[in-house]
C-alpha atoms as a PDB file:
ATOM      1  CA  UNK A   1     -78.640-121.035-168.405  1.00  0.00           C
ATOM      2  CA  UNK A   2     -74.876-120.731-168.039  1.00  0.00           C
ATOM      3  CA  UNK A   3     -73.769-124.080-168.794  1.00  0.00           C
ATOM      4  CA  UNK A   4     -74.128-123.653-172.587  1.00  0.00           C
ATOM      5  CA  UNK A   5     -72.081-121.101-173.216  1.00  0.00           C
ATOM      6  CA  UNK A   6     -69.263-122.426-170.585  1.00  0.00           C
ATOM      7  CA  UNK A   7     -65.837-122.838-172.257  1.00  0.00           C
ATOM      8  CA  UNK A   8     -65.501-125.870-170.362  1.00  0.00           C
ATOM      9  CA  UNK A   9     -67.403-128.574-169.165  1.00  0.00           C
ATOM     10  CA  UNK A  10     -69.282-128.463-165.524  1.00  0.00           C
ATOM     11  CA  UNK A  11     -69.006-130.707-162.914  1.00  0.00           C
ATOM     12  CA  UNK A  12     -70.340-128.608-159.861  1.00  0.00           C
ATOM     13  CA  UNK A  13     -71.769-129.908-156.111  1.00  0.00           C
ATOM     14  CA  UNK A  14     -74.760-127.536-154.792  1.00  0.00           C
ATOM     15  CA  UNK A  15     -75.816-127.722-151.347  1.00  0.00           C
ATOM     16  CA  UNK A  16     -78.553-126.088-149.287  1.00  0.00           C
ATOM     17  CA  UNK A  17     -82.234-126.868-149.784  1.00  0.00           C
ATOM     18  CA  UNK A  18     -83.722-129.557-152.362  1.00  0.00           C
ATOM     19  CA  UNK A  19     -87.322-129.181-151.545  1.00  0.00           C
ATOM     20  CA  UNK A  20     -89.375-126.279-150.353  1.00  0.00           C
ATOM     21  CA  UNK A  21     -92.805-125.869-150.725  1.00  0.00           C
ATOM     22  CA  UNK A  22     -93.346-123.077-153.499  1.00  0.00           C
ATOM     23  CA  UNK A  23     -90.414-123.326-155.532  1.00  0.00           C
ATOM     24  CA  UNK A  24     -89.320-126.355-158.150  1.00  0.00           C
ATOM     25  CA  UNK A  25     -87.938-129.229-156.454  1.00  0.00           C
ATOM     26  CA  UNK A  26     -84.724-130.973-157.956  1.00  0.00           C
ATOM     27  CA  UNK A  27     -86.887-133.780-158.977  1.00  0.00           C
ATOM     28  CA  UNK A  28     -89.183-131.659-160.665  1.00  0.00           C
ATOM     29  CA  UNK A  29     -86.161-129.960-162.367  1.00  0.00           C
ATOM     30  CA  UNK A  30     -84.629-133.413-163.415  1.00  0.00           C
ATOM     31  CA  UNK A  31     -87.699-134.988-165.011  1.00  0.00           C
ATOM     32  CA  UNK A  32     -89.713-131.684-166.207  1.00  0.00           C
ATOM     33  CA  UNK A  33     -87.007-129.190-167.344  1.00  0.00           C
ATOM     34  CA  UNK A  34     -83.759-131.291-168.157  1.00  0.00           C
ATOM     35  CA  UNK A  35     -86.081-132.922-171.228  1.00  0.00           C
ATOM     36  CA  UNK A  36     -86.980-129.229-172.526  1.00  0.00           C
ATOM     37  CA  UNK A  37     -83.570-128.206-172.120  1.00  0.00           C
ATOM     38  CA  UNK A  38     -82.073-131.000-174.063  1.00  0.00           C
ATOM     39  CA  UNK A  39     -83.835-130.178-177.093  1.00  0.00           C
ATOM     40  CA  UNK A  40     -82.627-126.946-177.040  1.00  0.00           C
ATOM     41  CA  UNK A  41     -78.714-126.990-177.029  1.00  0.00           C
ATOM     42  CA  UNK A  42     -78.877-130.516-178.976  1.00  0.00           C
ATOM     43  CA  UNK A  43     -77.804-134.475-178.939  1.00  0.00           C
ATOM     44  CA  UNK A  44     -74.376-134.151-177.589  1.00  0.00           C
ATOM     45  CA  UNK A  45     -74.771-131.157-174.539  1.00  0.00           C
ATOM     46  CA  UNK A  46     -78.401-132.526-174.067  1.00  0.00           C
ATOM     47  CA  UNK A  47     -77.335-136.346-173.294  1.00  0.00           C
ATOM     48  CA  UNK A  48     -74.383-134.996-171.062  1.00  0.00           C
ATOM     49  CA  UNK A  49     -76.611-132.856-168.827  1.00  0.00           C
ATOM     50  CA  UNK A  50     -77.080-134.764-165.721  1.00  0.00           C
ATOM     51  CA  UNK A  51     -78.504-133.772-162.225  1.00  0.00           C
ATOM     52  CA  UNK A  52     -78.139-136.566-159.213  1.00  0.00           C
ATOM     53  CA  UNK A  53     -79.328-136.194-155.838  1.00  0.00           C
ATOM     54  CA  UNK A  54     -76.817-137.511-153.078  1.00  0.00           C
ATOM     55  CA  UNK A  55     -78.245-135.645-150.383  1.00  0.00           C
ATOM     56  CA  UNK A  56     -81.919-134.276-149.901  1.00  0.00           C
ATOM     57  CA  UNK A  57     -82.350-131.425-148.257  1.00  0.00           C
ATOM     58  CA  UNK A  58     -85.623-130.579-146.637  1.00  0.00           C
ATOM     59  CA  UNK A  59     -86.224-125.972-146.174  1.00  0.00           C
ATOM     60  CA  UNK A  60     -85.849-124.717-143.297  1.00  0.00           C
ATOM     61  CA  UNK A  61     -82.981-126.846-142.652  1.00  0.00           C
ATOM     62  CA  UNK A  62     -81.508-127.591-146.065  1.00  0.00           C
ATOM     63  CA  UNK A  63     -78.855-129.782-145.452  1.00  0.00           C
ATOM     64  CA  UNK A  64     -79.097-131.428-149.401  1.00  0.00           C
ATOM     65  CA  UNK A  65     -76.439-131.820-152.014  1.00  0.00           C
ATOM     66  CA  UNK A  66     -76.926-131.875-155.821  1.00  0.00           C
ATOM     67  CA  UNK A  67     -74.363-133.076-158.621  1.00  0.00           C
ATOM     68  CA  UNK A  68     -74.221-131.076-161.492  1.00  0.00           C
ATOM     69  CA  UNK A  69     -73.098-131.926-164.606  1.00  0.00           C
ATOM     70  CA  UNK A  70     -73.216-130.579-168.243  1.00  0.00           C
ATOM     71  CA  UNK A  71     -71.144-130.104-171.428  1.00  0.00           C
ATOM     72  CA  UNK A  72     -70.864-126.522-173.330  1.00  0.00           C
ATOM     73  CA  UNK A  73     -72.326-126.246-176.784  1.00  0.00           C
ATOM     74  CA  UNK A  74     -72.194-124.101-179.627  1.00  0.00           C
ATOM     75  CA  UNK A  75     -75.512-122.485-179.346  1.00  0.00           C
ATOM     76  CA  UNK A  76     -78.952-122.857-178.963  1.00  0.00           C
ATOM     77  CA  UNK A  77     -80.871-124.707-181.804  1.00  0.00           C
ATOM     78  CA  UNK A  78     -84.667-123.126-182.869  1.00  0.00           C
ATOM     79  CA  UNK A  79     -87.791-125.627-181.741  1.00  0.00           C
ATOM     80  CA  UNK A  80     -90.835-125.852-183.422  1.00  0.00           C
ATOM     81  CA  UNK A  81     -93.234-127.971-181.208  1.00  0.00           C
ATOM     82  CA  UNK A  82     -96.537-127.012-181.708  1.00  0.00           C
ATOM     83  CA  UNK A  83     -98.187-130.267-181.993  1.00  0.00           C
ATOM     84  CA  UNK A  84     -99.360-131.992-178.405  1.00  0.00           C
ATOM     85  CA  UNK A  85     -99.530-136.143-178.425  1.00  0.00           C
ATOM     86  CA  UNK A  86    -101.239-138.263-175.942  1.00  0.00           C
ATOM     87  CA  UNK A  87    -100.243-138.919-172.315  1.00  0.00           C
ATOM     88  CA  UNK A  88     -99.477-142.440-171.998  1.00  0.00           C
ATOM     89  CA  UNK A  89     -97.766-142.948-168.723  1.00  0.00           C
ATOM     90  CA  UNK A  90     -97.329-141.492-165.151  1.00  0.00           C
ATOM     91  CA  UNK A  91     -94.131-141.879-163.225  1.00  0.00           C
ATOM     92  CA  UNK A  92     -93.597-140.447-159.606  1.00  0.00           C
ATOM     93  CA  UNK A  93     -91.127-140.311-156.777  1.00  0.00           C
ATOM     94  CA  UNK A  94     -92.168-140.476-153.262  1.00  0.00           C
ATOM     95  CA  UNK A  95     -89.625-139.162-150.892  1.00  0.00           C
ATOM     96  CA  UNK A  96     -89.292-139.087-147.572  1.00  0.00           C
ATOM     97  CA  UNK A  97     -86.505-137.423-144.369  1.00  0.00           C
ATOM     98  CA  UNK A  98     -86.013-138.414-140.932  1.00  0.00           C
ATOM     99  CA  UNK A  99     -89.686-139.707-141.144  1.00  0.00           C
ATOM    100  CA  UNK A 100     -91.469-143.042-140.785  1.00  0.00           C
ATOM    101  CA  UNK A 101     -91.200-144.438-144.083  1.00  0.00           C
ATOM    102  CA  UNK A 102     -94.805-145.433-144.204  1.00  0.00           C
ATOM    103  CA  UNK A 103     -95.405-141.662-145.453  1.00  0.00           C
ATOM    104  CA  UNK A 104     -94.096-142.972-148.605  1.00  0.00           C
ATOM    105  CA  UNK A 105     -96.751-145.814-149.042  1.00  0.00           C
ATOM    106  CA  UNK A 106     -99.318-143.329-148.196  1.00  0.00           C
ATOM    107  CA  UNK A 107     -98.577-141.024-150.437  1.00  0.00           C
ATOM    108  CA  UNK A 108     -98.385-143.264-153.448  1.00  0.00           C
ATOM    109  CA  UNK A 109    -101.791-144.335-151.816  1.00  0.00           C
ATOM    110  CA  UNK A 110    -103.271-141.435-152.280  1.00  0.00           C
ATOM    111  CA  UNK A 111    -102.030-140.112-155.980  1.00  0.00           C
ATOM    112  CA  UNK A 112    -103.352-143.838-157.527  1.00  0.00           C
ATOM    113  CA  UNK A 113    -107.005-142.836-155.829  1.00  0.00           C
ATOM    114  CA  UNK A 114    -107.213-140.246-158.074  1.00  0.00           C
ATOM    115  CA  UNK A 115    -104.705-141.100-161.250  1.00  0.00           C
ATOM    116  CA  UNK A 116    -105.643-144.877-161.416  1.00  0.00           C
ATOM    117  CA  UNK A 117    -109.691-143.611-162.217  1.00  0.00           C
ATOM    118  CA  UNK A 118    -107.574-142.364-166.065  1.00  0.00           C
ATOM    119  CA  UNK A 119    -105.088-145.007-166.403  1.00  0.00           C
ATOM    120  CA  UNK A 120    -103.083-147.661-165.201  1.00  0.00           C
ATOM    121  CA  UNK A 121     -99.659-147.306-166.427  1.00  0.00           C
ATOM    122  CA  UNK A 122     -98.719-145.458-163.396  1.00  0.00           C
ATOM    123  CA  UNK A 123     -95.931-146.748-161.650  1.00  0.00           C
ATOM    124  CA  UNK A 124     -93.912-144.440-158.614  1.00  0.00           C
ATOM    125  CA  UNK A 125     -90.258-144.737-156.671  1.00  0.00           C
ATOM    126  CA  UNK A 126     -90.006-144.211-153.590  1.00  0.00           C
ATOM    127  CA  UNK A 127     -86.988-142.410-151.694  1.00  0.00           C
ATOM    128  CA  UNK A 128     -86.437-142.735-148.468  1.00  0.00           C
ATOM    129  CA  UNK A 129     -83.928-141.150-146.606  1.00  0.00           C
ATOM    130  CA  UNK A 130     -82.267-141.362-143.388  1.00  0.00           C
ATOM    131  CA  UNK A 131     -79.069-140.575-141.521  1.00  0.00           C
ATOM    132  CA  UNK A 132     -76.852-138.076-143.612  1.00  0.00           C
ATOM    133  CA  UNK A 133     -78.284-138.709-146.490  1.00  0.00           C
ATOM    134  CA  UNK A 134     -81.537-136.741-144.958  1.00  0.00           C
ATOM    135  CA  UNK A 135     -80.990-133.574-144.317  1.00  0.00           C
ATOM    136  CA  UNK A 136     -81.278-131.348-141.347  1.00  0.00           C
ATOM    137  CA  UNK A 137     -85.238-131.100-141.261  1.00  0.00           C
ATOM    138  CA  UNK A 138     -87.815-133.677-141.682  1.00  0.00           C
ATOM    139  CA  UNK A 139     -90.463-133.621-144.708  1.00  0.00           C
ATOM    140  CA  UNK A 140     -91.993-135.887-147.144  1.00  0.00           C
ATOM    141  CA  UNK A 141     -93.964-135.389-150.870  1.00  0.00           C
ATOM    142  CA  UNK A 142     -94.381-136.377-153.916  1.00  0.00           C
ATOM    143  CA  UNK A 143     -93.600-135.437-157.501  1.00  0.00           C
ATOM    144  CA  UNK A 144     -95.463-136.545-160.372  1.00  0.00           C
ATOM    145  CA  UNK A 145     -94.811-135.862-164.362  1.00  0.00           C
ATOM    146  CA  UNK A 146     -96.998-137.647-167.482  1.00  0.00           C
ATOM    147  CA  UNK A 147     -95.319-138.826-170.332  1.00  0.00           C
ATOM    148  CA  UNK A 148     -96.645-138.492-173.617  1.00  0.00           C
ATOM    149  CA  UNK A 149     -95.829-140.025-176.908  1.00  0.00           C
ATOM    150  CA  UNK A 150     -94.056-136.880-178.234  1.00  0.00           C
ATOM    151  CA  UNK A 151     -91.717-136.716-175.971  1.00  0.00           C
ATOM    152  CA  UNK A 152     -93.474-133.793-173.752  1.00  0.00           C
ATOM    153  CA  UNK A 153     -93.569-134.471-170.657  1.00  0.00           C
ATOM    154  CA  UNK A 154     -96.273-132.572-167.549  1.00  0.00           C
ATOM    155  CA  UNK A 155     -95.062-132.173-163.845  1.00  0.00           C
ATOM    156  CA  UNK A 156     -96.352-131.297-160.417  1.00  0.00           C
ATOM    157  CA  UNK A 157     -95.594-132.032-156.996  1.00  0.00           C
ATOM    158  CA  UNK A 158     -96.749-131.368-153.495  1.00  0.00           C
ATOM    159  CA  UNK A 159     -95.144-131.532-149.907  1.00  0.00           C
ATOM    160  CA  UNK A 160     -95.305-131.089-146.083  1.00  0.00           C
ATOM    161  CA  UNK A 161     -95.445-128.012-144.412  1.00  0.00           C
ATOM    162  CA  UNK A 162     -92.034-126.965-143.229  1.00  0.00           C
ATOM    163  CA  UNK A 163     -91.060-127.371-139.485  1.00  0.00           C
ATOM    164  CA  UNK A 164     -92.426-124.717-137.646  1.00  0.00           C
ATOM    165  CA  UNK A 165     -94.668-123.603-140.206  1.00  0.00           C
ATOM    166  CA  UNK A 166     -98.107-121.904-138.759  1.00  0.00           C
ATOM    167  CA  UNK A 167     -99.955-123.577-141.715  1.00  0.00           C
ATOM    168  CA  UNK A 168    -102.307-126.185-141.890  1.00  0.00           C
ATOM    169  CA  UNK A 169    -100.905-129.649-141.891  1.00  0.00           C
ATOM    170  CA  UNK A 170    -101.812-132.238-143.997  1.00  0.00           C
ATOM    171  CA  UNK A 171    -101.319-136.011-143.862  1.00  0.00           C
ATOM    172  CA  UNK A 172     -99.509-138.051-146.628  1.00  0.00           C
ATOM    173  CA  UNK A 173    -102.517-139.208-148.539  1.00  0.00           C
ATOM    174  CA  UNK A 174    -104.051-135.995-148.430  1.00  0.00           C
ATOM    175  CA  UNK A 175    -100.783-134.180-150.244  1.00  0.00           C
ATOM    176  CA  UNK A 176    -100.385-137.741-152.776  1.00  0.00           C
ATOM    177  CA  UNK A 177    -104.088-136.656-153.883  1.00  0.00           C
ATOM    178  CA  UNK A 178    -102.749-132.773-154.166  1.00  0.00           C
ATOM    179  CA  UNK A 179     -99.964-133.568-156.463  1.00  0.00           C
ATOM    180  CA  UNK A 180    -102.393-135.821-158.205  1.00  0.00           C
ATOM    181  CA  UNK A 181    -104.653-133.197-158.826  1.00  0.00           C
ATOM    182  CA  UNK A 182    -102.226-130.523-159.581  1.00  0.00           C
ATOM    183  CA  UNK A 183    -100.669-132.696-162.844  1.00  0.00           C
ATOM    184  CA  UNK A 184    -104.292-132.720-164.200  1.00  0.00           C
ATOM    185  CA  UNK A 185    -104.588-129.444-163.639  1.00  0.00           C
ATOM    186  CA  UNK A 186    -101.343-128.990-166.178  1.00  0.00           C
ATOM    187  CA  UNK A 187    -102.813-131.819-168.421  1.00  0.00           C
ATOM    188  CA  UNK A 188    -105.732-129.844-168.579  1.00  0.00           C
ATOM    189  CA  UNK A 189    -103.939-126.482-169.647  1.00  0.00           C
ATOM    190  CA  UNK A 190    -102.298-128.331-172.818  1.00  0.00           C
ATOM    191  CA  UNK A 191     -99.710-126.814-174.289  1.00  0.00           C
ATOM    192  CA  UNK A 192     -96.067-128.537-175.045  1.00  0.00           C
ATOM    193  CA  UNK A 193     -94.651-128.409-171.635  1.00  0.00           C
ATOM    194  CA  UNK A 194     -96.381-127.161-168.338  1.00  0.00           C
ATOM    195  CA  UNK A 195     -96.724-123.936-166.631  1.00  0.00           C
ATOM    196  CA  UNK A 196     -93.867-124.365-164.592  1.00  0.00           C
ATOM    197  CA  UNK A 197     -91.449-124.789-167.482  1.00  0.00           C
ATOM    198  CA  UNK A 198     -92.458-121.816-169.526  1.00  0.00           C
ATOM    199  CA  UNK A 199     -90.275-119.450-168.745  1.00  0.00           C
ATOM    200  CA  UNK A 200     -87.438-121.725-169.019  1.00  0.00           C
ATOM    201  CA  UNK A 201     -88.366-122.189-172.364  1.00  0.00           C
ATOM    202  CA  UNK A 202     -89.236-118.870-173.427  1.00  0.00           C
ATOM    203  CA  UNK A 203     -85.222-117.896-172.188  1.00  0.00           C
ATOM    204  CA  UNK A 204     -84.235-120.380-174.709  1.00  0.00           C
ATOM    205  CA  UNK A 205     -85.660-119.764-177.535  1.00  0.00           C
ATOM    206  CA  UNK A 206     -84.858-115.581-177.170  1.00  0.00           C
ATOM    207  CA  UNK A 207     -81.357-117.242-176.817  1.00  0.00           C
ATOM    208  CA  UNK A 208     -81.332-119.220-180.280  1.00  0.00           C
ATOM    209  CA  UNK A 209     -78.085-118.661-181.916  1.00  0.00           C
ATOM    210  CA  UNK A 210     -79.125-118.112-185.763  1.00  0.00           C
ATOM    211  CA  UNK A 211     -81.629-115.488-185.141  1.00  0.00           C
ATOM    212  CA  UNK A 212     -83.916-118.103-186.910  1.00  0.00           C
ATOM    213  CA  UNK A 213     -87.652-118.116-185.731  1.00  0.00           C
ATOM    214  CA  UNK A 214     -88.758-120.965-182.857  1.00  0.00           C
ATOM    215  CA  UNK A 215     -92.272-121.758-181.939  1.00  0.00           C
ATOM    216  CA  UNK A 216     -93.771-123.667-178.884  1.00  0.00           C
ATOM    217  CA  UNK A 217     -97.344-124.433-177.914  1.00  0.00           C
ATOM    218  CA  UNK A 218     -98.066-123.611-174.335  1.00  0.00           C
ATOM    219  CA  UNK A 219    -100.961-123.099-172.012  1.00  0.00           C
ATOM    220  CA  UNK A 220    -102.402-120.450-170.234  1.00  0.00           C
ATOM    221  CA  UNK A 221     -98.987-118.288-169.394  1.00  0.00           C
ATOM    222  CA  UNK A 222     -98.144-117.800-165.392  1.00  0.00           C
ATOM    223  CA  UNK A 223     -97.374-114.941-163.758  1.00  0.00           C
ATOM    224  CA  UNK A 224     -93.921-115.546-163.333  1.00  0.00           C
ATOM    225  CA  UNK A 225     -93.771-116.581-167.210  1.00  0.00           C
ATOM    226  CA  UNK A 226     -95.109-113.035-167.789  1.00  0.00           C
ATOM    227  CA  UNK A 227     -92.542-111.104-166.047  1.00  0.00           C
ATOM    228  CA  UNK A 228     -89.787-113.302-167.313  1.00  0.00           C
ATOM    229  CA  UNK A 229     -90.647-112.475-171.148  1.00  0.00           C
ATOM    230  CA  UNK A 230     -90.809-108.762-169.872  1.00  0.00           C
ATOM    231  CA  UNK A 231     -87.325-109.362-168.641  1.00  0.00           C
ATOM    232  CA  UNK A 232     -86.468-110.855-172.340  1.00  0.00           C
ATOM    233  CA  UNK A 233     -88.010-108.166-174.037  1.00  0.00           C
ATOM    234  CA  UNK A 234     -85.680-105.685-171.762  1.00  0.00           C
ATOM    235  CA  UNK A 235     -82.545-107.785-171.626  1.00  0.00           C
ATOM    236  CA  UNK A 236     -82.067-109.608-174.965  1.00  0.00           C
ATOM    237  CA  UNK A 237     -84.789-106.997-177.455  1.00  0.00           C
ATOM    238  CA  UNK A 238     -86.651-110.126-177.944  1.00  0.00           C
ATOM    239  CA  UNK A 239     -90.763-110.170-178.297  1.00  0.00           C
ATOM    240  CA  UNK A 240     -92.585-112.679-178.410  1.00  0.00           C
ATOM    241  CA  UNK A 241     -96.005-113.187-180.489  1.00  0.00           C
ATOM    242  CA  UNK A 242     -99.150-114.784-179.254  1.00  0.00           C
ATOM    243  CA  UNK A 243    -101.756-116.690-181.419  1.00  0.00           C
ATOM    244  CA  UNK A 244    -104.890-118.944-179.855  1.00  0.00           C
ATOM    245  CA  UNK A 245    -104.787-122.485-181.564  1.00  0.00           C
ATOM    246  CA  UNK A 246    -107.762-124.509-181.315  1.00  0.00           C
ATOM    247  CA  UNK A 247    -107.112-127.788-180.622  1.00  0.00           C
ATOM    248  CA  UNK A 248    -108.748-130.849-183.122  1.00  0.00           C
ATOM    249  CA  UNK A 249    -108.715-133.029-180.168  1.00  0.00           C
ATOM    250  CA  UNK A 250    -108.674-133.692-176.344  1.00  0.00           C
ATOM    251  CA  UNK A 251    -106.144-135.284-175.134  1.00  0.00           C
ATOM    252  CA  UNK A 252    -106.444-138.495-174.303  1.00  0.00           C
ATOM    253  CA  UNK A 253    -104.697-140.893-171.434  1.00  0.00           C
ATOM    254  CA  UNK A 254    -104.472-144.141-172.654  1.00  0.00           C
ATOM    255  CA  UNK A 255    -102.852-147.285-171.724  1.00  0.00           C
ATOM    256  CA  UNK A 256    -100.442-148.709-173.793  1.00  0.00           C
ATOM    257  CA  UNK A 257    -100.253-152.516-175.457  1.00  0.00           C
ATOM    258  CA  UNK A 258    -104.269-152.631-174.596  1.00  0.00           C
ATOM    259  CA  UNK A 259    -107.531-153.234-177.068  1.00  0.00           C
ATOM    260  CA  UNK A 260    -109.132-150.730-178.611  1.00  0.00           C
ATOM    261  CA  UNK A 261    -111.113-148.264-176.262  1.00  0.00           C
ATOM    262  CA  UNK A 262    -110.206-150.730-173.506  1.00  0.00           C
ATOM    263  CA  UNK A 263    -109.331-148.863-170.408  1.00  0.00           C
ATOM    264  CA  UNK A 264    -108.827-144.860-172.105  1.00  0.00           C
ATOM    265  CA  UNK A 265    -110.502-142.348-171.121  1.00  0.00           C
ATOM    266  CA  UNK A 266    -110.510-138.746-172.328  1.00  0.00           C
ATOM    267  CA  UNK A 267    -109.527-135.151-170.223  1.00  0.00           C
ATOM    268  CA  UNK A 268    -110.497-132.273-172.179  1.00  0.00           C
ATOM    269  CA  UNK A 269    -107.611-129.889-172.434  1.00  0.00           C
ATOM    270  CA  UNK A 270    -108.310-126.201-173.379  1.00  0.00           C
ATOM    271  CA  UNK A 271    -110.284-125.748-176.094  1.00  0.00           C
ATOM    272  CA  UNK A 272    -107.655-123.268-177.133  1.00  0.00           C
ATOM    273  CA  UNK A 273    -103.224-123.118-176.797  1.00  0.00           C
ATOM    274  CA  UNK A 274    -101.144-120.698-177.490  1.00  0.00           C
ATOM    275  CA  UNK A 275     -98.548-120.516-179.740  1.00  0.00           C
ATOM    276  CA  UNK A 276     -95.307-118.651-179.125  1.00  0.00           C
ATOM    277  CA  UNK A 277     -93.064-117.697-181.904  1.00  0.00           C
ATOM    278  CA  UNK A 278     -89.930-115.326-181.576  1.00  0.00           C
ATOM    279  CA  UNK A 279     -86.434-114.754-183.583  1.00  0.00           C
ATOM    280  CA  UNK A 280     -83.816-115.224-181.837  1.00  0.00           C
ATOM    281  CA  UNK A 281     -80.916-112.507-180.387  1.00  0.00           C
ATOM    282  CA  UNK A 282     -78.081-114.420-181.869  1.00  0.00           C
ATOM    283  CA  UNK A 283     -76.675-115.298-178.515  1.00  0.00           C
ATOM    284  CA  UNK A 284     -73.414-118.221-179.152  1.00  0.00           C
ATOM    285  CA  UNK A 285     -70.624-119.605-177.486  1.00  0.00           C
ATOM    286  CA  UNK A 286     -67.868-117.702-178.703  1.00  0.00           C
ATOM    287  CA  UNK A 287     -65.440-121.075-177.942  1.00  0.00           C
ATOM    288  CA  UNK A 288     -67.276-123.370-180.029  1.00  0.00           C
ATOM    289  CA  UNK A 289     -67.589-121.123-182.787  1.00  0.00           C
END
């Protein structure tokens, strides 16, 4: 949230853990919230913004390293995305450290079980690492995020129990058919962007720089979305408004370049959204101005 308002541009390396089990991975990050962030600061900061992984870095160990680039801009620019398109297209990564790199066919295995019975534009990369490159602790998962036609885009993503971790352990198919079922789960709650990116979001919008109005169509809100627009409301006086949307219609996964009703098939999201709509506090970068 820094990086707009820098005076000059970022180049910073961040090292310690890329992957734990209950927080955003990097990859989730770089395919779920890098798209929502570029359309709020604009072309030029937006398509400068980069995140590249050089080193994973599996918790407890950590271990990974993360280049981190981004231009400054001016200020943030209001969004009105209330409208939801289609999903068209999964894309995954499968990644793997100072494992057999079998886990990564296996997981890929397992998310196509479940996403190839909607669609079969689903393609996945897999990453495996060894060596330095790996981290200090082993691990494997998967992240997932559907594409739509608007440009939205749904994530999820599962992984391995830590080392030493009392839990349950699961094998690789069994967490590919997790993450699987997790994006659904998002598909299912509608809305512009998924859970997980809400709050990011909601930060930028009370940030718009011409105090002009924004709105957004999310799902049902998460408890960590709810106590960051409490912190908005305290920090920047900003409060957002709340209005149920019905949808017209389900969205729909369908294959692209095929014949009509050929291979589509239909997940009913909620039969309600919500829209979000706040002013923004004015907030600009006093050396672009």
């Amino acid at each position: 949230m820094v990086a707009p308002f820098c005076k000059t541009p970022i180049e910073s390396t961040l090292v310690g853990v890329s992957n734990v089990p209950h927080d955003p991975s990097v990859d989730m990050i770089t395919q779920s919230w890098l798209p929502t962030y570029r359309i709020s600061v604009g072309l030029s900061a937006g398509a400068s913004t980069k995140i590249d992984i050089q080193k994973r870095g599996v918790y407890p160990g950590g271990g990974g390293e993360v280049l981190f680039s981004s231009r400054p801009c001016s200020g943030v620019v209001p969004v009105d995305k209330i409208d939801v398109g289609k999903v068209c297209r999964v894309r995954g990564i499968a990644w793997s450290c100072r494992v057999s790199s079998s886990y990564g066919q296996s997981l890929v295995s397992g998310a196509k079980s479940v996403l190839n019975q909607f669609l079969s534009d689903v393609y996945f990369t897999i990453d495996h690492r060894k060596g330095q490159y790996a981290g200090k602790s082993p691990g494997f998962g998967l992240t997932l995020w559907a594409e739509r036609k608007d440009g939205g885009v749904y994530s999820a993503e599962a992984m391995s129990e830590p080392e030493g971790s009392d839990n349950v352990l699961m094998d690789a198919e069994t967490i590919g058919k997790l993450a699987a079922n997790r994006l659904l789960d998002q598909i299912y709650r509608g809305g512009f962007i998924d859970s997980g990116t809400q709050s990011l979001a909601f930060v930028l919008m009370a940030c718009e720089s011409g105090r002009n109005a924004s709105r957004l169509a999310v799902g049902n809100l998460s408890e960590y979305s709810v106590c960051t627009l409490r912190l908005i409301q305290k920090f920047l006086g900003v409060t957002f408004n709340f209005q149920y949307q019905s949808q017209d219609n389900p969205i729909k996964l369908s294959e692209e370049n095929v014949e009509e009703n050929e291979n589509e098939t239909d997940i009913d999201s909620n039969s309600k959204m919500l829209i979000a709509t706040c002013f923004g506090a004015g907030v600009q970068n006093i050396n672009k101005s």
